[in-house]
Protein backbone atom coordinates (compact mmCIF):
# COMPACT_ATOMS: atom_id res chain seq x y z
CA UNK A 1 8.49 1.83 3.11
CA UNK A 2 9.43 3.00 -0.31
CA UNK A 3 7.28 5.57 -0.98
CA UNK A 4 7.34 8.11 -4.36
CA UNK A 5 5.26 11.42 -4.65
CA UNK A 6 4.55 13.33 -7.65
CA UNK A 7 4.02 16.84 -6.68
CA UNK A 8 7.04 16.48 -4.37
CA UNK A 9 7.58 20.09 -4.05
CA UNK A 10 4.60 21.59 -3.21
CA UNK A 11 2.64 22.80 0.03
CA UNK A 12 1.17 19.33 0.46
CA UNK A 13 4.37 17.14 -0.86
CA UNK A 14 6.89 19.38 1.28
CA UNK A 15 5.04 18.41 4.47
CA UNK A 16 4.15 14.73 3.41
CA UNK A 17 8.45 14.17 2.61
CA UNK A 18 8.87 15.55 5.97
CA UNK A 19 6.72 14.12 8.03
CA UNK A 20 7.58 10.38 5.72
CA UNK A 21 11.39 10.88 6.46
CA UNK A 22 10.97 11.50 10.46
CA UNK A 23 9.03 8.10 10.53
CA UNK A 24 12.06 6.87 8.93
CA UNK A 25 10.68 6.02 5.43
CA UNK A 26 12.59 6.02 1.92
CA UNK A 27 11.39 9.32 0.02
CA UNK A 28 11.41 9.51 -4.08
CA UNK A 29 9.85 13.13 -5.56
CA UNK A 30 9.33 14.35 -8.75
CA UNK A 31 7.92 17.99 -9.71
CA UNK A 32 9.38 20.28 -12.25
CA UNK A 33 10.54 22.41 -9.89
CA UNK A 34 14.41 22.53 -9.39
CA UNK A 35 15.57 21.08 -6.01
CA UNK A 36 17.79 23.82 -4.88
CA UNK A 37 15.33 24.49 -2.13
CA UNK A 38 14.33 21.17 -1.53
CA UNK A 39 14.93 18.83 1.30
CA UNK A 40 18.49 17.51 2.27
CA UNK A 41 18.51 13.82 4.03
CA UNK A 42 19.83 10.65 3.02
CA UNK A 43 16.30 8.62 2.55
CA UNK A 44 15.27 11.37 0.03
CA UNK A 45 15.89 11.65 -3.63
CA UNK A 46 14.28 14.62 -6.03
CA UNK A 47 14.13 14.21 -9.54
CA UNK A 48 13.03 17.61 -11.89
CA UNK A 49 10.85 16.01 -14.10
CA UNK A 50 7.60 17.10 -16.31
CA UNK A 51 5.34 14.61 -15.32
CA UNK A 52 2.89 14.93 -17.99
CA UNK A 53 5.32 13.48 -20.43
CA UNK A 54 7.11 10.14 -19.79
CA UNK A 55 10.68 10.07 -19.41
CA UNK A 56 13.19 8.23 -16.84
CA UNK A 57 11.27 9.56 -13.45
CA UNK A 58 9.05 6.66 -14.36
CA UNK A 59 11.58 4.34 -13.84
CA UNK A 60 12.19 5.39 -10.34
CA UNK A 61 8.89 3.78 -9.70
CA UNK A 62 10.45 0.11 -9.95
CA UNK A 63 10.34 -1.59 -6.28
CA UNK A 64 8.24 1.09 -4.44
CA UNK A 65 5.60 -0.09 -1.95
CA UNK A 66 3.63 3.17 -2.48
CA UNK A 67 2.85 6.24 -4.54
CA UNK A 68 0.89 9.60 -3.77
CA UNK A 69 -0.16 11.56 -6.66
CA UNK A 70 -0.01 14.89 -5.77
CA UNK A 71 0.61 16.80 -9.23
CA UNK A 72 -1.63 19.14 -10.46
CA UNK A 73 -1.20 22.90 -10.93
CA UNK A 74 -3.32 25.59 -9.22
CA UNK A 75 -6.83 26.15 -9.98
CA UNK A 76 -6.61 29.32 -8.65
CA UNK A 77 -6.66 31.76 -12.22
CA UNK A 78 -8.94 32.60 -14.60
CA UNK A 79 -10.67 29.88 -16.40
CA UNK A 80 -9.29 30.54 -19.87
CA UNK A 81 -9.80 27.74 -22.08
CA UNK A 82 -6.09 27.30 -22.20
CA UNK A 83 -5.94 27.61 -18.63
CA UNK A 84 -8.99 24.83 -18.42
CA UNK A 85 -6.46 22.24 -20.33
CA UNK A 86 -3.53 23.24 -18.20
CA UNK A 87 -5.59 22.11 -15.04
CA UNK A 88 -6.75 19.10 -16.23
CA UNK A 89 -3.84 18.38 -18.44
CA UNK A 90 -1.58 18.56 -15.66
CA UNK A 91 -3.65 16.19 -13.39
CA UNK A 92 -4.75 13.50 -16.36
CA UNK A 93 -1.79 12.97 -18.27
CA UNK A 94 0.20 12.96 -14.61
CA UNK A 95 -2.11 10.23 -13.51
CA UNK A 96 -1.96 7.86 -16.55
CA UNK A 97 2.05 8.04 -16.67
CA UNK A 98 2.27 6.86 -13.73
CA UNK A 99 -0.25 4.08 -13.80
CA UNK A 100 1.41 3.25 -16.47
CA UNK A 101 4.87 2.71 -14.76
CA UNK A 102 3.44 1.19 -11.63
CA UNK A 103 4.69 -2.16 -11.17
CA UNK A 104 1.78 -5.41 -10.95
CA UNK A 105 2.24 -6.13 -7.50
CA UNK A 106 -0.92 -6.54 -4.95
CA UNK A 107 1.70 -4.95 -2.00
CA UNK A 108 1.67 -1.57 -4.11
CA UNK A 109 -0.73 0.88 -3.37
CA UNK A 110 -1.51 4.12 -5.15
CA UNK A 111 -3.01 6.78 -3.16
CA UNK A 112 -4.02 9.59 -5.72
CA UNK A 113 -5.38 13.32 -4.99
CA UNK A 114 -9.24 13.82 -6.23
CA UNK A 115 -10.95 16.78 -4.33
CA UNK A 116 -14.47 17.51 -2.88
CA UNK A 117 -15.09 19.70 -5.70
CA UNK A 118 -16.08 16.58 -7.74
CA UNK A 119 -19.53 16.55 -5.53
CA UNK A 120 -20.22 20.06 -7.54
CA UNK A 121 -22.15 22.49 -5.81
CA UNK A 122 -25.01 20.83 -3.52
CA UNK A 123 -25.94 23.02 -0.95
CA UNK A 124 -27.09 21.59 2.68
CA UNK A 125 -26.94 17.85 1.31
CA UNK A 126 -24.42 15.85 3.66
CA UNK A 127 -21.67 14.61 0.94
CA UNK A 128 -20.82 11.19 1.62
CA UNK A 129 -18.21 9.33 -0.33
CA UNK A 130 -21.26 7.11 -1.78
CA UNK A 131 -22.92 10.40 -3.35
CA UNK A 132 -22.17 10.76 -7.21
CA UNK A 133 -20.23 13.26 -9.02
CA UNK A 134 -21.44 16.91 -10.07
CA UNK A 135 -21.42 18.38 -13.32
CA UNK A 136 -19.48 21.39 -13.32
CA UNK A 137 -16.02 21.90 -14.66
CA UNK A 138 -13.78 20.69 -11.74
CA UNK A 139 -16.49 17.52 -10.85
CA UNK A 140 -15.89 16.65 -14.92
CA UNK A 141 -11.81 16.77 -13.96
CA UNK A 142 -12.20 15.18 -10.56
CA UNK A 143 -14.10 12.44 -12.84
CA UNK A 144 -11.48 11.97 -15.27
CA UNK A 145 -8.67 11.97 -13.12
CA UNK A 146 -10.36 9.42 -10.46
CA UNK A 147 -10.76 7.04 -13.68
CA UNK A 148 -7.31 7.11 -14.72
CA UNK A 149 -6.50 6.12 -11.09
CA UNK A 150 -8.43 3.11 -10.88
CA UNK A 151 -6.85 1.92 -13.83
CA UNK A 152 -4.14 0.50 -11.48
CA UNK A 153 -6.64 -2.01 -10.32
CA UNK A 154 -5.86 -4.04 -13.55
CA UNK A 155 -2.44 -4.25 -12.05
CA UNK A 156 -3.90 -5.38 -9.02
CA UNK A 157 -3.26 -2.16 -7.18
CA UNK A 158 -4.94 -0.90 -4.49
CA UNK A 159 -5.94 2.34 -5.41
CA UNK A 160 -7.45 4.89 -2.79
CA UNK A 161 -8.74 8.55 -4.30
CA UNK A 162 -8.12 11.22 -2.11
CA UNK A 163 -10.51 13.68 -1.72
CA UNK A 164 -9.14 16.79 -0.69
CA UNK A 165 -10.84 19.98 0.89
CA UNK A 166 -9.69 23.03 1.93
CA UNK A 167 -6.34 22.33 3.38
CA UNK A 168 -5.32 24.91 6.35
CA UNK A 169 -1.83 25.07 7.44
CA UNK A 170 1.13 27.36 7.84
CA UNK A 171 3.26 29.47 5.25
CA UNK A 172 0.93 28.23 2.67
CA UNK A 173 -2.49 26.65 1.37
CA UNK A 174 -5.84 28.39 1.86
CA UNK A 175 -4.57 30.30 4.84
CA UNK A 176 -1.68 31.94 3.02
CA UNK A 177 -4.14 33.51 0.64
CA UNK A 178 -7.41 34.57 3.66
CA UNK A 179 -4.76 36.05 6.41
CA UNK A 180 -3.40 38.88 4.44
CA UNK A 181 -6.81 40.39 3.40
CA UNK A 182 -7.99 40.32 7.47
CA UNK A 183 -4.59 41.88 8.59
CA UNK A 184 -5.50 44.61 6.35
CA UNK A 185 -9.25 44.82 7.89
CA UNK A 186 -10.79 43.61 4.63
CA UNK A 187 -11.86 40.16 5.41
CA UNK A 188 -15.11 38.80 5.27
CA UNK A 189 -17.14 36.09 4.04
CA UNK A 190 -18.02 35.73 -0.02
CA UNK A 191 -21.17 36.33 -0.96
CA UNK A 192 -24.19 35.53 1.81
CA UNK A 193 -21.11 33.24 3.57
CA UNK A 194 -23.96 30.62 3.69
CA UNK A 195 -22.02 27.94 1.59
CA UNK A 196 -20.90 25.13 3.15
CA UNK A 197 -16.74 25.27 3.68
CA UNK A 198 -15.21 21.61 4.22
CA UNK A 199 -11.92 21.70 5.48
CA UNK A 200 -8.65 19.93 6.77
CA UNK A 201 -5.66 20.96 8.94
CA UNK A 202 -2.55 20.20 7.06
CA UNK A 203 -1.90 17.82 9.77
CA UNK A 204 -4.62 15.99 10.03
CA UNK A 205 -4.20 15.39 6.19
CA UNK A 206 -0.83 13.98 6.18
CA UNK A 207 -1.70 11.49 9.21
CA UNK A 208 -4.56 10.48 6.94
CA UNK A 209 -2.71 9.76 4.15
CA UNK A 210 -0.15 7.84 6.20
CA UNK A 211 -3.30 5.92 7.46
CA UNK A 212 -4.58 5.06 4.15
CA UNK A 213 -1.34 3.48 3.08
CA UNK A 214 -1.15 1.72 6.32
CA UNK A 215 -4.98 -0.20 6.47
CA UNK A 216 -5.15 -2.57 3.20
CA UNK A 217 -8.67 -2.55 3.79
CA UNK A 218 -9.35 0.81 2.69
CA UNK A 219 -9.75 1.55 -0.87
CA UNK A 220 -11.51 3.55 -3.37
CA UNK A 221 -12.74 7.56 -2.94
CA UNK A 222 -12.26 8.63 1.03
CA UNK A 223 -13.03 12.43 1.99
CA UNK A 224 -10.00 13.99 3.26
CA UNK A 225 -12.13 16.04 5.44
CA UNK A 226 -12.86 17.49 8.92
CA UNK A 227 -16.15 15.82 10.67
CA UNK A 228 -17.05 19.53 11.34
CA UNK A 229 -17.39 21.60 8.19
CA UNK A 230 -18.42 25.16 8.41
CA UNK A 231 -20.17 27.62 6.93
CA UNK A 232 -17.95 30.79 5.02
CA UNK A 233 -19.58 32.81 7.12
CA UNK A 234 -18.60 31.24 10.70
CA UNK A 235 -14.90 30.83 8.78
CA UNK A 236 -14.75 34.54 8.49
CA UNK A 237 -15.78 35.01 11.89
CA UNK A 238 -13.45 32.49 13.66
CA UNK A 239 -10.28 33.94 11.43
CA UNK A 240 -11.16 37.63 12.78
CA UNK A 241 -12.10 36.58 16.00
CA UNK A 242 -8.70 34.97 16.16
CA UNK A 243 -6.87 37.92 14.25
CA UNK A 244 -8.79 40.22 16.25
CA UNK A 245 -9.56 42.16 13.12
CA UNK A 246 -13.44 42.65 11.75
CA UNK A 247 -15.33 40.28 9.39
CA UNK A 248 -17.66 42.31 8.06
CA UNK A 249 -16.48 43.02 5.07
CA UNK A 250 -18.08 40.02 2.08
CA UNK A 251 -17.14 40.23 -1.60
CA UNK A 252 -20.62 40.35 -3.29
CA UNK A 253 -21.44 37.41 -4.99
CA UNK A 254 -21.97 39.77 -8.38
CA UNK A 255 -18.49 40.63 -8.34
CA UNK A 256 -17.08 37.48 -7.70
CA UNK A 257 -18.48 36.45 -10.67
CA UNK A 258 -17.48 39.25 -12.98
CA UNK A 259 -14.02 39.39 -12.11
CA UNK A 260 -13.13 35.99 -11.51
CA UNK A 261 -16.09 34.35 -13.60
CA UNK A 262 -16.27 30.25 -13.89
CA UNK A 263 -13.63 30.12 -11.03
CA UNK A 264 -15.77 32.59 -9.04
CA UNK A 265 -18.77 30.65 -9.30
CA UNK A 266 -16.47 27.41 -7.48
CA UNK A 267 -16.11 29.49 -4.71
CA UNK A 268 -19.52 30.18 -3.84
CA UNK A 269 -20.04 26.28 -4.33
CA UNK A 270 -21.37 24.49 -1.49
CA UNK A 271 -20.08 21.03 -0.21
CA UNK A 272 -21.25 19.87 2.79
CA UNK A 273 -18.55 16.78 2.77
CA UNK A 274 -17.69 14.51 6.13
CA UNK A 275 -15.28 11.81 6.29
CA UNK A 276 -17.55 8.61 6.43
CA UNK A 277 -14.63 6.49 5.71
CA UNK A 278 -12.05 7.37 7.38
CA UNK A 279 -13.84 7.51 10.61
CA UNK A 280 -15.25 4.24 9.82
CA UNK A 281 -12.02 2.70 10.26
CA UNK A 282 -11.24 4.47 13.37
CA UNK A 283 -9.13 7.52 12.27
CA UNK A 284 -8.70 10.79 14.92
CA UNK A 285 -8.15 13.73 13.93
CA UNK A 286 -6.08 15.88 15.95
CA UNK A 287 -7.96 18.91 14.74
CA UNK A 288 -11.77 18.69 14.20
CA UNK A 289 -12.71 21.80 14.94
CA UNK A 290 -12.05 25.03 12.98
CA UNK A 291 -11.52 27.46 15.90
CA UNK A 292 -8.64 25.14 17.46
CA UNK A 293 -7.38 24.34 13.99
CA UNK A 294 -7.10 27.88 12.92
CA UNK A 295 -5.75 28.72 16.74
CA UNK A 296 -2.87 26.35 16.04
CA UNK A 297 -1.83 27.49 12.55
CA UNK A 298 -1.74 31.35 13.58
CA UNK A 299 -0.30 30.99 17.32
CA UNK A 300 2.05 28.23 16.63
């Protein structure tokens, strides 16, 4: 297959071009990154490109059989209203370029990232992909950037929405950010550590996403989830258990909020999410459970 990914150069897109190019699969990437520390092999080509404006990268989208839409830049600062249009910005105007420059052919199919956060925060409910969207900031941007994805349908595109949660994996992601503050004996859940915590080995994602392409009968939003979500506080635990450092040490839910405000708030959200979909059509994961996943990542 000839498959491009916007994004190419992040945590995600590095290990999707990988694992593409081992199964022998043609690799376009675009980010605005340079390339310098990008992948060399002869089925891959990187173009530096702002994706939020058109320009030529669109043109490398002529004559693929798939695209993953991967672009979007971290969520993880302060909610400034300028930082608030960056996010969604960067995800929106992403999306609709490339709609835009996808070719009408019913052998195309767009897989494009979404996350769980667009379920808002819903406690102990079981998140299926049939439940409807929150009403909190990221939900409203999860929303939007669905809806410019399913545009491609008038192009007679199949268009999956990927749901992302909490992706786990090594020398970046989630766990590049928790590990640090454990090795230092400062880990712990936030807040009560009650909230529901969906997540996904990095693994496990990109076999999903290969899956997706693979079964024309799947389209429309699909969790990219484990079956087995946890609670923060059993997170905490397992990661110190593993690290053989304490996990007593939770970051009040008051300061969350003060320092970190709108943001803070998401990560006391609660999203209960499980992979109807996916498991529907008979996908295995290789990691379903959090104390093997996490075992892998840090051991490996």
């Amino acid at each position: 297959m000839k498959i491009f990914i916007t994004g190419g150069s992040g945590f995600i897109g590095r290990h999707l071009t990988n694992y593409l190019l081992r199964k022998g699969h043609q690799v376009t990437a675009v980010a605005r990154s340079s390339d310098r520390k990008l992948i060399r092999h002869d089925n891959f080509h990187y173009i530096s490109a702002d994706t939020t404006q058109g320009g030529i990268w669109q043109e490398a989208l002529k004559g693929m059989d798939a695209a993953v839409n991967l672009a979007g830049i971290s969520i993880f600062k302060r909610w400034t209203p300028t930082n608030k249009k960056r996010i969604y910005d960067s995800r929106i105007l992403t999306t609709r370029n490339l709609v835009e420059s996808l070719p009408s052919n019913n052998r195309v199919v767009l897989c494009s990232t979404s996350a769980v956060g667009c379920y808002g925060n819903r406690g102990d409910d079981l998140l299926t992909e049939s439940e409807p969207f929150g009403t909190d900031f990221l939900a409203g941007v999860s929303r939007d950037w669905e809806a410019e994805a399913f545009k491609a349908k008038d192009k007679d595109v199949r268009v999956v929405t990927m749901r992302f949660s909490i992706v786990l994996g090594k020398n970046g992601g989630a766990m590049e950010k928790m590990v640090p503050a454990f090795r230092f004996f400062v880990g712990g859940p936030l807040g009560d550590g009650k909230q529901w915590f969906p997540w996904i080995h990095i693994d496990d994602l990109i076999s999903a996403i290969m899956f997706v392409m693979e079964n024309k009968g799947i389209n429309g939003a699909v969790n990219f989830c484990s079956p087995n979500p946890v609670r923060n506080r059993e997170l905490a635990e397992t990661l110190g258990h593993i690290l053989k450092r304490p996990a007593f040490m939770p970051a009040p839910a008051f300061f969350i909020r003060l320092f970190l405000g709108e943001l803070g708030s998401s990560f006391l959200s609660s999203q209960r999410t499980v992979p109807d979909k996916l498991l529907a059509y008979g996908f295995n994961f290789q990691y379903p459970d959090i104390k093997e996943a996490i075992r892998n990542i840090l051991e490996s």
